[in-house]
Protein backbone atom coordinates (compact mmCIF):
# COMPACT_ATOMS: atom_id res chain seq x y z
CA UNK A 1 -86.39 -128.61 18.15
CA UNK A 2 -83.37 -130.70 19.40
CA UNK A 3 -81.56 -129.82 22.16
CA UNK A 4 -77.84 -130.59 21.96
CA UNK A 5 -76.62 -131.42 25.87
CA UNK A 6 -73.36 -128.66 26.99
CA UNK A 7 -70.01 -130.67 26.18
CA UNK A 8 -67.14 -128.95 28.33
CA UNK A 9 -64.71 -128.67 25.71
CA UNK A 10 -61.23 -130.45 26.09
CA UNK A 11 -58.49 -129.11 28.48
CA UNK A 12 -55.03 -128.98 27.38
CA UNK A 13 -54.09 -128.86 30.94
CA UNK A 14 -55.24 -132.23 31.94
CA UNK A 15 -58.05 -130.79 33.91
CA UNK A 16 -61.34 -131.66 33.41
CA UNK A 17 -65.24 -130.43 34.62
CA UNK A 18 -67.01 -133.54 35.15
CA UNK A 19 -70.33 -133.63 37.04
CA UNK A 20 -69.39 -130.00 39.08
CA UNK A 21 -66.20 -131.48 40.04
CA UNK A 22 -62.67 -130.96 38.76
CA UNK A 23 -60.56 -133.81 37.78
CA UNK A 24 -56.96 -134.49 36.27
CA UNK A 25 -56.51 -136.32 33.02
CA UNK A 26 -52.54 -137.24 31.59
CA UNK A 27 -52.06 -134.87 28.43
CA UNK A 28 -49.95 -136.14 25.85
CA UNK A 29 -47.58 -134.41 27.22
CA UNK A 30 -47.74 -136.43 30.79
CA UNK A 31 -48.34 -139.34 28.99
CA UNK A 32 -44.58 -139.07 27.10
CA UNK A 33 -42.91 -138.14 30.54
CA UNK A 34 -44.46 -141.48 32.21
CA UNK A 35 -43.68 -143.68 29.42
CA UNK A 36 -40.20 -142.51 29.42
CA UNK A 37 -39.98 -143.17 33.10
CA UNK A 38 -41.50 -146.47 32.42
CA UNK A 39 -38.86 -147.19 29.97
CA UNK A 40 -35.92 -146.15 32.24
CA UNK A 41 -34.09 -148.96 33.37
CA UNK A 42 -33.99 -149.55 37.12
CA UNK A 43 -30.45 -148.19 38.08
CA UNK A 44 -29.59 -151.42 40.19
CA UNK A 45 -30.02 -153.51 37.57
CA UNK A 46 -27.46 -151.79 35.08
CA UNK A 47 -23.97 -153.05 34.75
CA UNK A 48 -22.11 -149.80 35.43
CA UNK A 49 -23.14 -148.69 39.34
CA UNK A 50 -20.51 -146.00 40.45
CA UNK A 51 -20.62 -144.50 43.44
CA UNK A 52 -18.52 -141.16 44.16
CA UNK A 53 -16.97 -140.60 47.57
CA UNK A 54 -16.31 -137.23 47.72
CA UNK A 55 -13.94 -134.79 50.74
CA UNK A 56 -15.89 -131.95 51.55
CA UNK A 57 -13.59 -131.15 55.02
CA UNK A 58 -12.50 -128.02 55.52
CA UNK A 59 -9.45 -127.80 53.74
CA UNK A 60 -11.65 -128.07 50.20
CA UNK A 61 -12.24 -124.59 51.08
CA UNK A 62 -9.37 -123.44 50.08
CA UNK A 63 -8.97 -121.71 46.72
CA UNK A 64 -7.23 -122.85 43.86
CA UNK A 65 -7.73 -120.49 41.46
CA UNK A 66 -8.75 -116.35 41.93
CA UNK A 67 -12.03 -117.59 41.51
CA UNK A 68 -12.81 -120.91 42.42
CA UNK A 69 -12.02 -122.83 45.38
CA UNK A 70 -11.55 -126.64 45.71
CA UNK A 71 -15.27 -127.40 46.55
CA UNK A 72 -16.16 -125.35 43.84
CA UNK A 73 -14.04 -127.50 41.29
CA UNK A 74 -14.78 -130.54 42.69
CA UNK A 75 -18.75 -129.43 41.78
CA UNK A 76 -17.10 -128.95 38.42
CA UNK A 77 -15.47 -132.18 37.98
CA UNK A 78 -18.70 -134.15 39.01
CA UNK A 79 -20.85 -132.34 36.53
CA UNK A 80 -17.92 -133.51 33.76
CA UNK A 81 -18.27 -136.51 35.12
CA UNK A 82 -21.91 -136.82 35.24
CA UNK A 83 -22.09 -135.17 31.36
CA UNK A 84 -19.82 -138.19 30.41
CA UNK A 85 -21.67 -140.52 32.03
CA UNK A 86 -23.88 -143.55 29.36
CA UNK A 87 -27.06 -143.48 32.12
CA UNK A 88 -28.90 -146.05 29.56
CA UNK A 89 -25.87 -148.60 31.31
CA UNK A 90 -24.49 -146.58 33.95
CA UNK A 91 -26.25 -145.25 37.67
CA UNK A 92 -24.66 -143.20 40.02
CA UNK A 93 -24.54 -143.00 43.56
CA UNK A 94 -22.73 -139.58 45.77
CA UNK A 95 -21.76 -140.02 49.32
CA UNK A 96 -20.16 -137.36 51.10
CA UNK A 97 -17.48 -137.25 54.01
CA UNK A 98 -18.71 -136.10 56.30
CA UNK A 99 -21.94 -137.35 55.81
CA UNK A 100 -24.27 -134.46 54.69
CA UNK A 101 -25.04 -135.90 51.07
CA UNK A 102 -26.67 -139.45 49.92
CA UNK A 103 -27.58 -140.11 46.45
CA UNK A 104 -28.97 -143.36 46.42
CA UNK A 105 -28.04 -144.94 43.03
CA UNK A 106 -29.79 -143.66 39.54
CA UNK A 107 -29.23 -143.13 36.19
CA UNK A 108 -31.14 -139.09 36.83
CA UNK A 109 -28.74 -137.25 35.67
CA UNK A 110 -31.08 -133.96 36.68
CA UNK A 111 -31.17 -135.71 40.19
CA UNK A 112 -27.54 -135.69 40.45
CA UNK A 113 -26.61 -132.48 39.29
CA UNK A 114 -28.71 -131.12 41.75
CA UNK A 115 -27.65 -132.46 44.46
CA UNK A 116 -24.02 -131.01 44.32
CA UNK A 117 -25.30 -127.56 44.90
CA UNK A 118 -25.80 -128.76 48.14
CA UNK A 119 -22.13 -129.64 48.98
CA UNK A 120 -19.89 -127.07 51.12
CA UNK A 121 -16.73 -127.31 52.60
CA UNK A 122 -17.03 -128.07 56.32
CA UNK A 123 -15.76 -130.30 58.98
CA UNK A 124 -12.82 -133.08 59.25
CA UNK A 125 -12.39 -136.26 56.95
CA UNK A 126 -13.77 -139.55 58.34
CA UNK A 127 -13.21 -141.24 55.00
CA UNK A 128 -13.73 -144.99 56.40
CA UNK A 129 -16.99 -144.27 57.90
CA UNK A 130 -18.37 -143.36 54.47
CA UNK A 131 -16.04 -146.41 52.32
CA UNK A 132 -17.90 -148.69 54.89
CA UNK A 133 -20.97 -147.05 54.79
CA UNK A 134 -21.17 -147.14 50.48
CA UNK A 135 -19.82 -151.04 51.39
CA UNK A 136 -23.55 -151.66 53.08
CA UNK A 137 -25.98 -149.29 51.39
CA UNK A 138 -24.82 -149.01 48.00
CA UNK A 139 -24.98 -151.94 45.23
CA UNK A 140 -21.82 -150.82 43.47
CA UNK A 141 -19.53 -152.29 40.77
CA UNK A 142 -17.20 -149.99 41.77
CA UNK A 143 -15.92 -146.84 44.12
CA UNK A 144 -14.35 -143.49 43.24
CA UNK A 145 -12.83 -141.45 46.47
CA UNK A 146 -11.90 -138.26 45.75
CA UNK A 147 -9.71 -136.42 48.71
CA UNK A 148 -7.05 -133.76 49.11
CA UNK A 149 -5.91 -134.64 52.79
CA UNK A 150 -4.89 -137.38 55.52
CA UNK A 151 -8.41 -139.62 57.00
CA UNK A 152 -8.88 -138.74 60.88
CA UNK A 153 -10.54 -142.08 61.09
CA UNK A 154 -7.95 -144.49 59.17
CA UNK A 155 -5.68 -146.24 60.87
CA UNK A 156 -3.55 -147.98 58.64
CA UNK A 157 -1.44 -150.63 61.17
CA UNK A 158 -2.02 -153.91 62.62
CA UNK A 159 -1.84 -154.52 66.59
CA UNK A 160 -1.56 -157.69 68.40
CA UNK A 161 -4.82 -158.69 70.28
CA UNK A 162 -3.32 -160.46 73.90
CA UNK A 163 -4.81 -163.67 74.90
CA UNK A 164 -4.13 -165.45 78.25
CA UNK A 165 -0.76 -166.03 78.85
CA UNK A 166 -0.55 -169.31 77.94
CA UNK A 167 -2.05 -168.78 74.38
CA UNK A 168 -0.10 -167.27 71.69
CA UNK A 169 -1.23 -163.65 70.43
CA UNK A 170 -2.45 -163.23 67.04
CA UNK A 171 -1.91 -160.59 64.15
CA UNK A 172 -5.82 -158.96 63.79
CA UNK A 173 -6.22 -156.76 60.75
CA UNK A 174 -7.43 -152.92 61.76
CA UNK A 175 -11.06 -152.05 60.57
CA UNK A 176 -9.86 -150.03 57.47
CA UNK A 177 -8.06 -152.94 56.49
CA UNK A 178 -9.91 -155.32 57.11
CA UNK A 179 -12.93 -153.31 55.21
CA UNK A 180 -10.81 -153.34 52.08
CA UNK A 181 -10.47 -156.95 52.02
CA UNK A 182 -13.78 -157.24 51.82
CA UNK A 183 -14.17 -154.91 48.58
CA UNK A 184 -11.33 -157.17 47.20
CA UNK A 185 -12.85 -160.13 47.76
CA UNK A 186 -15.81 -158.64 46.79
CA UNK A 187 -14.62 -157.92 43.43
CA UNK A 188 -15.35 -153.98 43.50
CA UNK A 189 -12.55 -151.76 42.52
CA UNK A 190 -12.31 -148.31 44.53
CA UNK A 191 -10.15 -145.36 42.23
CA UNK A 192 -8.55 -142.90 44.04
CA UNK A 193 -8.32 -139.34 43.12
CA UNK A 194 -5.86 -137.10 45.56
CA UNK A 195 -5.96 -133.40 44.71
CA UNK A 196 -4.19 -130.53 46.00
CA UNK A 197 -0.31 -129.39 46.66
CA UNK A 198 -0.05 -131.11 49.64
CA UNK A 199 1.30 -135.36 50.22
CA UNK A 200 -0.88 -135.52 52.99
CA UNK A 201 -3.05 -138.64 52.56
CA UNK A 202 -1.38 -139.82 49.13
CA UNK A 203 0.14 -142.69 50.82
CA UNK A 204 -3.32 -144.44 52.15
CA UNK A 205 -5.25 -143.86 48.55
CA UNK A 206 -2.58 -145.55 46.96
CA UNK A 207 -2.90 -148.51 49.33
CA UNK A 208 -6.73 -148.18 48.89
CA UNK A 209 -6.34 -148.12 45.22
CA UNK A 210 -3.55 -151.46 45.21
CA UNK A 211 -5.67 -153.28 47.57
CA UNK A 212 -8.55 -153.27 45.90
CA UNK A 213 -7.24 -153.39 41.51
CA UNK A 214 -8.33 -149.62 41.27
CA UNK A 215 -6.70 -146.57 39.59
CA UNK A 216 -4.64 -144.03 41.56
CA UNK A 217 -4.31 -140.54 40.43
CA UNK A 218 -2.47 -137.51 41.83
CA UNK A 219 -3.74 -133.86 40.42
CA UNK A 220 -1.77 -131.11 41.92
CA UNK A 221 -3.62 -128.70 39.31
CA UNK A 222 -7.04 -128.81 40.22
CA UNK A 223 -8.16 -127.06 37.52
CA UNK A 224 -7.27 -129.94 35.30
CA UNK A 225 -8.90 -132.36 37.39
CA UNK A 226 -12.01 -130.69 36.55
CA UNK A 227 -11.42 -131.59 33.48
CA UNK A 228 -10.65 -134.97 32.73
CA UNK A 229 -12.43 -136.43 36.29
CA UNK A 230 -14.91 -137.56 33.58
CA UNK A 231 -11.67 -139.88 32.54
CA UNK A 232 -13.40 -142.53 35.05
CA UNK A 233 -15.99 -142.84 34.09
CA UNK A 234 -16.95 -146.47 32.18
CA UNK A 235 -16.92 -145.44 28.80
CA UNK A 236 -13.45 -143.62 28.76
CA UNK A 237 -12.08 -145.34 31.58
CA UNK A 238 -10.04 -147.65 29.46
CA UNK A 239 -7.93 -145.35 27.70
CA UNK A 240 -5.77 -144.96 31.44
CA UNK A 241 -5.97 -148.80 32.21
CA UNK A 242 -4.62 -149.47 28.69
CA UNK A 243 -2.25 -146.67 28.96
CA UNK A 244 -3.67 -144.81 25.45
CA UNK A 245 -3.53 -141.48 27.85
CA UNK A 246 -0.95 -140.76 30.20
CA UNK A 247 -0.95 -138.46 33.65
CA UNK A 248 0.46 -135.73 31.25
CA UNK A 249 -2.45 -135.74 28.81
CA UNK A 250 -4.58 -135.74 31.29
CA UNK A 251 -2.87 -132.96 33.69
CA UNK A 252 -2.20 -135.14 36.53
CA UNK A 253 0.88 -135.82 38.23
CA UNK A 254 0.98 -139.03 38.62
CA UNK A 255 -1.33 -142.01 37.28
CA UNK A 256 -0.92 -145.58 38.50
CA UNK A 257 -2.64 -148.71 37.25
């Protein structure tokens, strides 16, 4: 009579019994999930690389709605944006100011909604630390600051630098400015999204937005900037460079290209 050695039959949970000892094997299942990874592209190599500077001071704390204050819609607006977002040409990076979250650039979108449930409304706005920061860590086509109030670390003038008195003094540009020069010459955009009632800070986004060939936008609704943040993002950012939608369709107050 033949004797038939035992076969352990096969796991559908990748799990094996080989020799006494338990070992993993990919299911079919597995094996889909890496190939798709494997097929991702790498997120620095895509043409689109965005990265969102966003205000979480403590003025985004304060409620725009019954229900929902400006943190809260700001989550909003970068899950729009995120939804809207081609990731097959398109990664994303999220910096925070001040500094308590860093998405490094990828085209995740899981990755990135998840991190904004992190994001509450604390602190002051020391908006040039991150620009510069994003200008050093992040390789970006192009910036997106979203604010609702004045920088505490901006300071938009020039001074004179004094030499010995028998030199002449020279002009020297001030960090900020001198920072967006460098995305100019750099060839990376930076749109500027001011929400809110308040003017407070309008007037330096602008400038950012000039200096560098970005979009400025002013959303005293917030609500609506919920909406149509996903506006910048690359595949329906041309209809408000080519002037197809206007700061009324899209609820803002003002739009400037």
């Amino acid at each position: 009579m033949s004797i038939e050695k035992f076969k352990p039959p096969s796991s559908p949970t990748g799990v094996i019994l080989n020799k006494g000892k338990l070992s993993s094997s990919s299911t079919p299942f597995q094996q889909r999930v890496n190939q798709a990874r494997e097929a991702q592209p790498d997120a620095a190599s895509l043409p689109n690389r965005l990265c969102l500077m966003l205000d979480k001071s403590s003025s985004m704390s304060a409620y725009e709605t019954q229900t929902k204050s400006r943190i809260e819609l700001l989550k909003d607006a970068v899950n729009n944006f995120i939804s809207r977002c081609n990731f097959n040409d398109t990664a994303l990076a999220i910096e925070t100011f001040p500094s308590s979250i860093q998405v490094d650039l990828t085209n995740n979108s899981i990755l990135l909604q998840g991190a904004m449930f992190g994001i509450d409304a604390s602190g002051n706005t020391p908006m040039q630390q991150c620009v510069q920061r994003v200008l050093t860590a992040v390789p970006l086509t192009r910036g997106i600051i979203v604010s609702d109030g004045e920088a505490t670390d901006w300071y938009d003038f020039t001074r004179d630098d004094p030499f010995e008195d028998d030199e002449p003094r020279k002009t020297v540009l001030p960090p900020g400015e001198a920072l967006l020069v460098t995305y100019k010459e750099q060839g990376i955009p930076i749109d500027c999204v001011h929400i809110g009632g308040s003017s407070s800070g309008e007037t330096l986004l602008r400038h950012i937005a000039e200096m560098t060939g970005g979009l400025y936008l002013k959303f005293t609704d917030v609500s609506a900037f919920a909406n149509s943040f996903g506006f910048l993002t690359p595949g329906y950012r041309a209809q408000l460079t080519d002037g197809s939608m206007s700061a009324a369709q899209l609820g803002a107050k003002e739009l400037k290209r």
